[in-house]
Protein backbone atom coordinates (compact mmCIF):
# COMPACT_ATOMS: atom_id res chain seq x y z
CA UNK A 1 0.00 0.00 0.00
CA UNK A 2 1.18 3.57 -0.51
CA UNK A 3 0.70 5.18 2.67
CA UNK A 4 2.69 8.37 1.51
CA UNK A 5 -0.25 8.96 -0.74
CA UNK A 6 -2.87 7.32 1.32
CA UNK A 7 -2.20 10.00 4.00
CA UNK A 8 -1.69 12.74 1.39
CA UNK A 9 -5.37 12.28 0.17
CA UNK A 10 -6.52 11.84 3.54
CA UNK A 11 -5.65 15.38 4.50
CA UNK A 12 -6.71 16.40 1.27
CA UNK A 13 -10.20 15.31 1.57
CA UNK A 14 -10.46 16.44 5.37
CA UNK A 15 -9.35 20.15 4.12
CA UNK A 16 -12.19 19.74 1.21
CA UNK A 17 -14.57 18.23 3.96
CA UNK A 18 -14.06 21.47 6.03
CA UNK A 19 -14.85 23.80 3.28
CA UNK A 20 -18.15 21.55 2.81
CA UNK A 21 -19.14 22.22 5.97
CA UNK A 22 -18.51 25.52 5.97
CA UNK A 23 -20.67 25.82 2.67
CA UNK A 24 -23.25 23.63 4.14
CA UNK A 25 -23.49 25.72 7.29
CA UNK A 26 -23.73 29.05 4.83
CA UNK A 27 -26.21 27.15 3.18
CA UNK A 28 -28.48 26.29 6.20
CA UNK A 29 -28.34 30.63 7.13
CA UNK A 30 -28.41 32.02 3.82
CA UNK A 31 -31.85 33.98 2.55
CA UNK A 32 -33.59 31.83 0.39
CA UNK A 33 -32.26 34.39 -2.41
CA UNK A 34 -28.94 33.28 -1.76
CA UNK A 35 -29.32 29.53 -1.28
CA UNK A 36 -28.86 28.51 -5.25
CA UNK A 37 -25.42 29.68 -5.62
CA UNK A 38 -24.36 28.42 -2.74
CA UNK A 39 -26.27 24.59 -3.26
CA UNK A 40 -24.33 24.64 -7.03
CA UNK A 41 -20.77 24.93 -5.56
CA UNK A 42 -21.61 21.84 -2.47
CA UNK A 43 -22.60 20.08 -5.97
CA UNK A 44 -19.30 20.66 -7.23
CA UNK A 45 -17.11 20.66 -4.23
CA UNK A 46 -18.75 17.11 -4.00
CA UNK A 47 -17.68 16.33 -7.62
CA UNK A 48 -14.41 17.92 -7.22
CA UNK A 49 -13.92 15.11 -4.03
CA UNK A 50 -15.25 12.30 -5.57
CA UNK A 51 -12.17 11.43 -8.05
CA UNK A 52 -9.63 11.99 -4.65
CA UNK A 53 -12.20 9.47 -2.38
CA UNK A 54 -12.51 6.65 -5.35
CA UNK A 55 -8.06 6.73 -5.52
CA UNK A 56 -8.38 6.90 -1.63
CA UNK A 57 -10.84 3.67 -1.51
CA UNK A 58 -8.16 1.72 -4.56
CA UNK A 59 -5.43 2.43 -2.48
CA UNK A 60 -6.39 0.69 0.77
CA UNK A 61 -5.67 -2.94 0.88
CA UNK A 62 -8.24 -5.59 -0.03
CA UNK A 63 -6.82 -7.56 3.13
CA UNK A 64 -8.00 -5.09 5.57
CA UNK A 65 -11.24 -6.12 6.87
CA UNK A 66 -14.01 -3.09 7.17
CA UNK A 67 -16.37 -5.42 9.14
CA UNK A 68 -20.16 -4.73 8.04
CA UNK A 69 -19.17 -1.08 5.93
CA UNK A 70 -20.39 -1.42 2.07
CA UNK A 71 -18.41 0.93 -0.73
CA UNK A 72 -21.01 3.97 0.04
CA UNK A 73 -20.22 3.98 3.71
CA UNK A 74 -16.80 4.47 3.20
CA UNK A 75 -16.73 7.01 0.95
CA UNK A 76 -19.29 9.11 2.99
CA UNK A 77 -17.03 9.13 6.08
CA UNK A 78 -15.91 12.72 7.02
CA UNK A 79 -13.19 13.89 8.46
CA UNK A 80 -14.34 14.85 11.97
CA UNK A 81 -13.37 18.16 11.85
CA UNK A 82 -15.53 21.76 12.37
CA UNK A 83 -19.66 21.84 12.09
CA UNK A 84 -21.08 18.68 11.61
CA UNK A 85 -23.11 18.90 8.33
CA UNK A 86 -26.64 18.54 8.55
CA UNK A 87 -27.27 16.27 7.28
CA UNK A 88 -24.59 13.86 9.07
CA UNK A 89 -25.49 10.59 10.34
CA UNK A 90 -22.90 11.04 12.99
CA UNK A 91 -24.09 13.82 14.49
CA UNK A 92 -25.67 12.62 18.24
CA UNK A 93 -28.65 14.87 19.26
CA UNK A 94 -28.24 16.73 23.01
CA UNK A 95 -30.87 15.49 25.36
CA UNK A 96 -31.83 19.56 25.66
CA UNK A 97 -32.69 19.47 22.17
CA UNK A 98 -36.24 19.88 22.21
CA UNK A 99 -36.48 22.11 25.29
CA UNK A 100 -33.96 24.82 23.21
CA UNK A 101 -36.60 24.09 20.55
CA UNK A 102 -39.34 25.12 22.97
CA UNK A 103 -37.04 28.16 24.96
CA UNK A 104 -36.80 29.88 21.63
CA UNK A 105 -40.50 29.74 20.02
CA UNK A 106 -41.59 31.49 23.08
CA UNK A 107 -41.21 35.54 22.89
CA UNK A 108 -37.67 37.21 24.69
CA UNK A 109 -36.62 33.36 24.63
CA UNK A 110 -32.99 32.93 25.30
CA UNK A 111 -30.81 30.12 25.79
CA UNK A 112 -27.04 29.83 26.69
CA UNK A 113 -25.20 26.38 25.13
CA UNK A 114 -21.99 25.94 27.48
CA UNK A 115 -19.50 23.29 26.98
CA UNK A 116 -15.44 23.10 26.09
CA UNK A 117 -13.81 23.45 23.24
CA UNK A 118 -14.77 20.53 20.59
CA UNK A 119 -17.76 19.36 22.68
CA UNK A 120 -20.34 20.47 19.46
CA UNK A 121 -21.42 23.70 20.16
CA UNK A 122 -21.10 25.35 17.12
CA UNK A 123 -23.05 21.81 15.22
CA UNK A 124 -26.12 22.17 18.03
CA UNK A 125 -26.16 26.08 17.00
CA UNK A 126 -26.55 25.40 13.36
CA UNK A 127 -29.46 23.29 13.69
CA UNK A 128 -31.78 25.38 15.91
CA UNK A 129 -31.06 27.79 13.65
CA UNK A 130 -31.88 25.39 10.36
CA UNK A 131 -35.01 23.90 12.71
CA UNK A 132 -36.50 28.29 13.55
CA UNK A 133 -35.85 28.70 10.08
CA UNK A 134 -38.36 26.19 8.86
CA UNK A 135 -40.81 27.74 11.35
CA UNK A 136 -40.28 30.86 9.55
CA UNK A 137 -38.31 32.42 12.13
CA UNK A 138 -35.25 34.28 10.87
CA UNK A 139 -31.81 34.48 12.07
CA UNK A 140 -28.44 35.68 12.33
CA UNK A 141 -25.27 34.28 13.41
CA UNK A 142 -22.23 36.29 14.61
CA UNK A 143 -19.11 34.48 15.50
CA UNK A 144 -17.14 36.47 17.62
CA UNK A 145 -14.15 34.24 17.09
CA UNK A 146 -13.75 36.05 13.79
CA UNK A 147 -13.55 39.28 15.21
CA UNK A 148 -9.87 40.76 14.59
CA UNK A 149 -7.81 41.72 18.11
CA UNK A 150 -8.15 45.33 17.12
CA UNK A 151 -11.70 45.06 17.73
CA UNK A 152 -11.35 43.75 21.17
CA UNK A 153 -9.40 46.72 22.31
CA UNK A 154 -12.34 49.37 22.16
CA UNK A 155 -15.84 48.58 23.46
CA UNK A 156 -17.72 50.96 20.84
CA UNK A 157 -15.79 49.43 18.24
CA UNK A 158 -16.62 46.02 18.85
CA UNK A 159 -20.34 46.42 19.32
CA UNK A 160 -20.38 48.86 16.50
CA UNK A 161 -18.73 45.48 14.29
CA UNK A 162 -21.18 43.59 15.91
CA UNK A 163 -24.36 45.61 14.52
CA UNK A 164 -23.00 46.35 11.20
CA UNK A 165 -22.34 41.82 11.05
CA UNK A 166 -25.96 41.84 12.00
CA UNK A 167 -27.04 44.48 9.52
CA UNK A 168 -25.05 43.10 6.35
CA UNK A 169 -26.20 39.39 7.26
CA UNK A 170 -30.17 40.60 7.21
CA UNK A 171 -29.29 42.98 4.20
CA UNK A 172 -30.58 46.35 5.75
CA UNK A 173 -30.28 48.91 3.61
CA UNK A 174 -29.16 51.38 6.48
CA UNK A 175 -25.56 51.67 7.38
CA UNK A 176 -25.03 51.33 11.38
CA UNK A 177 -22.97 54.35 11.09
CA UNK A 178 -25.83 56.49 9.86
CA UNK A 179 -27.31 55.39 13.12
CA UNK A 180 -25.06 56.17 15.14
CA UNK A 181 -24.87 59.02 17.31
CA UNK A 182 -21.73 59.81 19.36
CA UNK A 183 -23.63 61.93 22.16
CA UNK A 184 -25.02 58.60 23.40
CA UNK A 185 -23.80 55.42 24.25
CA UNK A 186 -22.53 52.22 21.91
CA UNK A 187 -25.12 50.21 24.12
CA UNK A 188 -27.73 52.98 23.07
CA UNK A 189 -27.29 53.01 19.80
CA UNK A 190 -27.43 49.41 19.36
CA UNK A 191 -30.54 49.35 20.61
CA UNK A 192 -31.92 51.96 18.89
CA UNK A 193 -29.96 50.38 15.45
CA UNK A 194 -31.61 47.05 16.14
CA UNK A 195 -35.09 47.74 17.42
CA UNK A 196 -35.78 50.32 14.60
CA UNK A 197 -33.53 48.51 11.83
CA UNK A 198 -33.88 44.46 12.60
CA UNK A 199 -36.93 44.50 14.30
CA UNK A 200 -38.83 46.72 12.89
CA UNK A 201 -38.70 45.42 9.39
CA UNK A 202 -41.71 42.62 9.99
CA UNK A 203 -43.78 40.71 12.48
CA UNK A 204 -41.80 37.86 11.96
CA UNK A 205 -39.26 36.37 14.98
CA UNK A 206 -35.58 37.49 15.05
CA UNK A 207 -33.07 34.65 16.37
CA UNK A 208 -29.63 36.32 17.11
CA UNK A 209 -26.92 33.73 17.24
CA UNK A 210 -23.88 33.96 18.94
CA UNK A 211 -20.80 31.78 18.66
CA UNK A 212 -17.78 31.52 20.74
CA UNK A 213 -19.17 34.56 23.37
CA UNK A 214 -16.41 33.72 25.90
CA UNK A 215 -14.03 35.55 23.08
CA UNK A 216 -14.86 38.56 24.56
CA UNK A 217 -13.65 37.57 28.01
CA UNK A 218 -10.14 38.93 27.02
CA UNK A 219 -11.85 42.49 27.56
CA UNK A 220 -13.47 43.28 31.30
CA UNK A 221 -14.59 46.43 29.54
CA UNK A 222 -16.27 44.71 26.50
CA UNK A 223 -17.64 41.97 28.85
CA UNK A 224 -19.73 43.99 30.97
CA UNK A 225 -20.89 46.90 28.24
CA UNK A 226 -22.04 43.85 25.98
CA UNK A 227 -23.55 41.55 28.93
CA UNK A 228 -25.66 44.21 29.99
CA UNK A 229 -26.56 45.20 26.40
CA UNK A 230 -28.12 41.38 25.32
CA UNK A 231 -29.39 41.48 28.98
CA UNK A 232 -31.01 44.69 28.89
CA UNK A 233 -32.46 43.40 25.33
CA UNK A 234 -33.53 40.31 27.03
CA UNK A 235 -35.17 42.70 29.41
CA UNK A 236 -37.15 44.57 27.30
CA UNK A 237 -39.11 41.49 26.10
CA UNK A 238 -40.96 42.24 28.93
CA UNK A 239 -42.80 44.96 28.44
CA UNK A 240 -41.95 46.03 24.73
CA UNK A 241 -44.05 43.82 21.94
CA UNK A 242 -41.35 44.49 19.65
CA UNK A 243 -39.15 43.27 21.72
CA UNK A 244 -40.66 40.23 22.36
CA UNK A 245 -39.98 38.70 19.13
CA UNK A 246 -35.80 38.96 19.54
CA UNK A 247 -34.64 35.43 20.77
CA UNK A 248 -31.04 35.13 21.61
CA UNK A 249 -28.56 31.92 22.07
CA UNK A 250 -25.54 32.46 23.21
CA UNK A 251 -22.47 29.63 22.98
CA UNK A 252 -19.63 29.78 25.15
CA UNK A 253 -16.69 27.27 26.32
CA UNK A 254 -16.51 28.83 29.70
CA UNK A 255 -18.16 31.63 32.42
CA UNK A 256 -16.70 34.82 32.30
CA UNK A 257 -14.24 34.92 35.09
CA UNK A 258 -14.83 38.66 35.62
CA UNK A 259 -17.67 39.08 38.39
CA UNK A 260 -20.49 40.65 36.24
CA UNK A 261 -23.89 42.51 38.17
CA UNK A 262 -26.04 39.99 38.39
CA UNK A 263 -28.56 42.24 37.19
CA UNK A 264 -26.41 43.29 33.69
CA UNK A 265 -25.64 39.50 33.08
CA UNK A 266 -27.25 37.06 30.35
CA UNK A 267 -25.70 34.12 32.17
CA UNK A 268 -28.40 34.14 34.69
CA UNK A 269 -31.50 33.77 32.67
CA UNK A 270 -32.81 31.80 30.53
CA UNK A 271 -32.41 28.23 29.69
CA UNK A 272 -29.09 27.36 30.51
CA UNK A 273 -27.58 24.41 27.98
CA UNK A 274 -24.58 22.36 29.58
CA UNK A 275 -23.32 19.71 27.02
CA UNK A 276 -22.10 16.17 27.90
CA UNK A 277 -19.32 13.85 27.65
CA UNK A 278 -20.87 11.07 25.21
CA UNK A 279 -22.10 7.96 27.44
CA UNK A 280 -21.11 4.33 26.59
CA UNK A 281 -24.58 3.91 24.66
CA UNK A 282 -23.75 7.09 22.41
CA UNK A 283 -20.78 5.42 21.46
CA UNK A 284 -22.32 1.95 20.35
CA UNK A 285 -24.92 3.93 18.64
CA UNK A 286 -22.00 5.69 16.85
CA UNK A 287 -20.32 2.44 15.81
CA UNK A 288 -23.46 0.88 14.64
CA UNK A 289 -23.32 4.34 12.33
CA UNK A 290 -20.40 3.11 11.08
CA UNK A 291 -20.63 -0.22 10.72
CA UNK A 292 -17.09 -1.47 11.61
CA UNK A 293 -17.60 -4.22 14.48
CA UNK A 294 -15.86 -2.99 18.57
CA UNK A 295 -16.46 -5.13 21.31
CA UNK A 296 -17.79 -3.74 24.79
CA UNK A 297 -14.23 -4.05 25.99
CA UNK A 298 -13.35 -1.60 23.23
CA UNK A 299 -15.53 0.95 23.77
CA UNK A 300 -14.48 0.49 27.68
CA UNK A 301 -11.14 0.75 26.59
CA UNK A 302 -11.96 4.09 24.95
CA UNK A 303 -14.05 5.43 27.42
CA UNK A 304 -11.38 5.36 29.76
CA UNK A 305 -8.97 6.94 27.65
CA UNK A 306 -10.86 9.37 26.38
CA UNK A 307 -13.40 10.00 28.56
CA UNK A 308 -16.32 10.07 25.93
CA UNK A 309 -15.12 13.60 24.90
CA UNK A 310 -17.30 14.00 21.22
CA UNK A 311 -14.74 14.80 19.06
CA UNK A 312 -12.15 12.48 20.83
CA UNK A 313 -14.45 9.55 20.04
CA UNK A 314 -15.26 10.55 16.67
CA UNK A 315 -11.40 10.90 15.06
CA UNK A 316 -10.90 7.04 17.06
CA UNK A 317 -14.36 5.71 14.92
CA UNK A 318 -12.86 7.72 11.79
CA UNK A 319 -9.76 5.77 11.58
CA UNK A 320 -10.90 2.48 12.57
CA UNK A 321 -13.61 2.63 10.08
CA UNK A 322 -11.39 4.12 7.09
CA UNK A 323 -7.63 2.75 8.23
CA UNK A 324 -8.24 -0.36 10.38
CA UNK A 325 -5.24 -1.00 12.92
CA UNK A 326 -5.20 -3.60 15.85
CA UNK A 327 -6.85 -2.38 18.75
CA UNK A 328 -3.42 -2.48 21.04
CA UNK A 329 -1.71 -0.45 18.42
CA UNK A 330 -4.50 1.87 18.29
CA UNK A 331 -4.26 2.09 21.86
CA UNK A 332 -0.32 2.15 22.07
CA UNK A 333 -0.14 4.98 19.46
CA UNK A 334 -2.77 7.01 20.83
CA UNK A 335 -0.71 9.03 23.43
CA UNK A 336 1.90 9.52 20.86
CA UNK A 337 2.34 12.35 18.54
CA UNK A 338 2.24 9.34 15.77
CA UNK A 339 -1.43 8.28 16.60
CA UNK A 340 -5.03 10.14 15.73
CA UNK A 341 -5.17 12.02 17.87
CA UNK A 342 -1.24 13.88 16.81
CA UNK A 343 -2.28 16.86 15.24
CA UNK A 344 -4.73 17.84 17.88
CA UNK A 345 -2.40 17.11 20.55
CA UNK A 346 0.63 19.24 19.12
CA UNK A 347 -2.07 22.16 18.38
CA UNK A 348 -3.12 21.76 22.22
CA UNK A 349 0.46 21.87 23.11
CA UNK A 350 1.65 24.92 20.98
CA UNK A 351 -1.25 27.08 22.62
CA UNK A 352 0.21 26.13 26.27
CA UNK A 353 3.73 26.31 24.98
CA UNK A 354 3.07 30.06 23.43
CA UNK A 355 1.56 30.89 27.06
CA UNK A 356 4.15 29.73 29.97
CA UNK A 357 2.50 30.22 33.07
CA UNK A 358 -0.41 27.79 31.14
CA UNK A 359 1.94 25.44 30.55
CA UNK A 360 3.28 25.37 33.78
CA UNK A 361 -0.03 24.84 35.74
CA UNK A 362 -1.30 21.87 33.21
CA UNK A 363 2.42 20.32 33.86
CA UNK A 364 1.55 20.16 37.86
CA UNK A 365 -2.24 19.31 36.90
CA UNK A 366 -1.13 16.18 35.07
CA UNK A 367 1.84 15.18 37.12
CA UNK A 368 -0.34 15.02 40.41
CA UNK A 369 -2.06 12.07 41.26
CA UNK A 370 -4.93 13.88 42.65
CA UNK A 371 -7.13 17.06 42.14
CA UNK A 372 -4.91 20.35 42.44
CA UNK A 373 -5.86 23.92 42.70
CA UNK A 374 -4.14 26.26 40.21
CA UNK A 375 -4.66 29.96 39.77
CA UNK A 376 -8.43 30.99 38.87
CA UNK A 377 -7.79 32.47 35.74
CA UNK A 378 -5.36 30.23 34.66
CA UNK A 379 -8.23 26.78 35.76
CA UNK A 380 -10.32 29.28 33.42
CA UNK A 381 -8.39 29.17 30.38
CA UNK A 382 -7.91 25.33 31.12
CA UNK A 383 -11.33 24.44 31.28
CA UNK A 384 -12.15 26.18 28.41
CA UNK A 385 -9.36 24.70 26.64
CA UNK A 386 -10.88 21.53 27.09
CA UNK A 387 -7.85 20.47 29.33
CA UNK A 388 -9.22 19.87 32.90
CA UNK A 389 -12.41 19.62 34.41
CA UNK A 390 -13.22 21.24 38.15
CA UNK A 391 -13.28 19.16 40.94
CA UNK A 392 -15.06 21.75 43.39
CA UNK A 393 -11.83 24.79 43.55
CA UNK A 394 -9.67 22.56 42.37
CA UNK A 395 -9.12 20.55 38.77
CA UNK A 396 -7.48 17.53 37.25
CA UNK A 397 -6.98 16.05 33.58
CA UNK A 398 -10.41 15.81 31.34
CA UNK A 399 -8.93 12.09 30.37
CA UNK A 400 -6.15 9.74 30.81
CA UNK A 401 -4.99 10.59 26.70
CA UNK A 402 -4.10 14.33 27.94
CA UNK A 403 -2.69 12.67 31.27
CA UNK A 404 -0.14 10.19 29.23
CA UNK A 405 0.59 12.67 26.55
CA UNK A 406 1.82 15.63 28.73
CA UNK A 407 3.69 13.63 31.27
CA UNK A 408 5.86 12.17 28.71
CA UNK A 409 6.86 15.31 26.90
């Protein structure tokens, strides 16, 4: 077998398979105006991959067994990276799923998805927003993840780039900046910009979106001008019919560490989302999905390494089902930079290695045999990392992988 090229069309496919999902996540918020162009180039990002998966498939040795997988399987396995698509049938629904269904049909309805890094945040956001949609319920999603550092230095910058994303996305023809008057406040005029703007243009329901929240940690400023703006909008619900038909969902890896009012806080209302490690049944239900054979031992085996952390699980199915190995080796490899779960693991690393003090507290977090307390806003970052998880004040390793890997490097 070539493996040179076997792992060169590998990462080739998973880089196409995140621009899919990125166009498949466009797709699912785009205007029904703009849904045509966008539905032509999935059709021929999915032609373009189809010539790279069929060399891929001819490549792989007809004495590796794939257990029950047919051809069509095999070629429809994604790398888990990003969104899910929507139309994945690896994707495992939250058990909150119909209550954040329920939270934001009701008027002022607002609901706050918390969970690491790579838990599925960003997947569970896309399809509320894909299920309002086909209740006629509009929306809008800002990712504050792709707001540039500059932004984050000024708070009537960033909520000014925050409105005008908001604008653009629903295609009002007003410009924020014709809005907006310097005599009053950012947290004023976004008010005024939305309610008059965004909610004012029909009777219709408004779902604002908002990925990766906890960005704005980085600025105590920015945190508690725009956690008092979405609550004060939350607030308004009350007593303004306009108002009421603004629904908000916020996602966020982590609590802001910075103690807010807790009467100028979203993170107090509303129906509060906390997403799970994946249980020993998710994970059969996952292999079933993909129709390579484990044993009960296995999935033990991986539960205890892993922890049942989503995307953890998912890259161990990925290459079983597409590049079977024995199970020891699998296991053996794992904590190495050799194994699946490599690239993650050096990414992970570089982040801690680019911040020393982080490094230093994960080094005494996985080196002690039991729970240690580390500086608050360094357990913060952590958590949010994905890292650790608390144990009351104080934390230890998410998993036994993260345990094995940083001990021995």
């Amino acid at each position: 077998m070539n493996f040179d090229r076997l792992f060169h069309l590998d990462q080739l496919l998973a880089n196409l398979g995140e621009q899919l999902a990125g166009l498949e996540t466009a797709l699912a918020l785009a205007p029904a105006a703009d849904k045509a162009p966008l539905k032509l180039r999935i059709r021929q990002l999915r032609e373009e991959m189809q010539p790279f998966e069929q060399e891929r498939d001819s490549l792989r040795s007809p004495t590796i067994p794939f257990g029950n997988m047919d051809a069509t399987t095999v070629t429809t396995i994604r790398y888990p990276e990003g969104c899910e698509p929507l139309d994945s049938p690896f994707y495992v629904e939250v058990k909150d799923w119909g209550q954040c269904c329920q939270e934001l049909q009701k008027p002022g309805g607002l609901v706050r998805i918390k969970s690491p890094q790579k838990m599925g945040k960003s997947s569970l956001l896309v399809r509320l927003l894909h299920k309002l949609e086909g209740l006629d319920c509009p929306s809008v999603l800002v990712d504050f993840g792709q707001a540039s550092r500059d932004r984050l230095e000024n708070p009537d910058i960033f909520i000014q780039w925050m409105c005008a994303s908001l604008g653009r996305e629903l295609r009002v023809p007003v410009p924020v900046m014709q809005c907006w008057d310097n005599i009053f406040g950012a947290n004023d005029n976004a008010t005024t910009y939305l309610g008059t703007h965004l909610l004012g243009q029909d009777e219709k329901p408004l779902v604002l979106a908002i990925d990766n929240f906890d960005r704005i940690f980085e600025s105590q400023v920015i945190t508690a001008d725009l956690c008092g703006l979405l609550r004060g909008w939350h607030e308004l619900a009350k007593s303004k019919p306009r108002w009421q038909r603004l629904r908000i969902v916020i996602a966020h890896s982590q609590d802001p560490y910075a103690q807010l009012d807790i009467n100028q806080s979203p993170f107090n209302v509303g129906l509060p989302v906390q997403l799970e490690d994946l249980s020993a049944a998710q994970i059969q239900s996952l292999v079933d999905r993909h129709r390579f054979p484990w044993s009960a031992a296995e999935i033990e085996d991986l539960l205890a390494l892993v922890g049942g952390q989503p995307y953890l699980v998912r890259l161990a199915l990925y290459q079983r089902a597409t590049q079977p190995i024995p199970w020891a080796d699998f296991l053996a490899e794992a904590k190495t930079e050799a194994g699946i779960y490599g690239n993650y693991l050096r990414g992970q690393h570089q982040v801690l290695v680019q911040h020393p003090t982080l490094a230093e507290a994960m080094a005494g977090v996985v080196h002690s045999p039991e729970p240690i307390r580390v500086r608050s806003d360094l357990a913060f970052k952590l958590v949010s990392m994905g890292l650790v998880t608390r144990v009351g004040s104080e934390v230890q390793p998410r998993c036994q992988l993260y345990r094995d890997y940083w001990t021995q490097i």
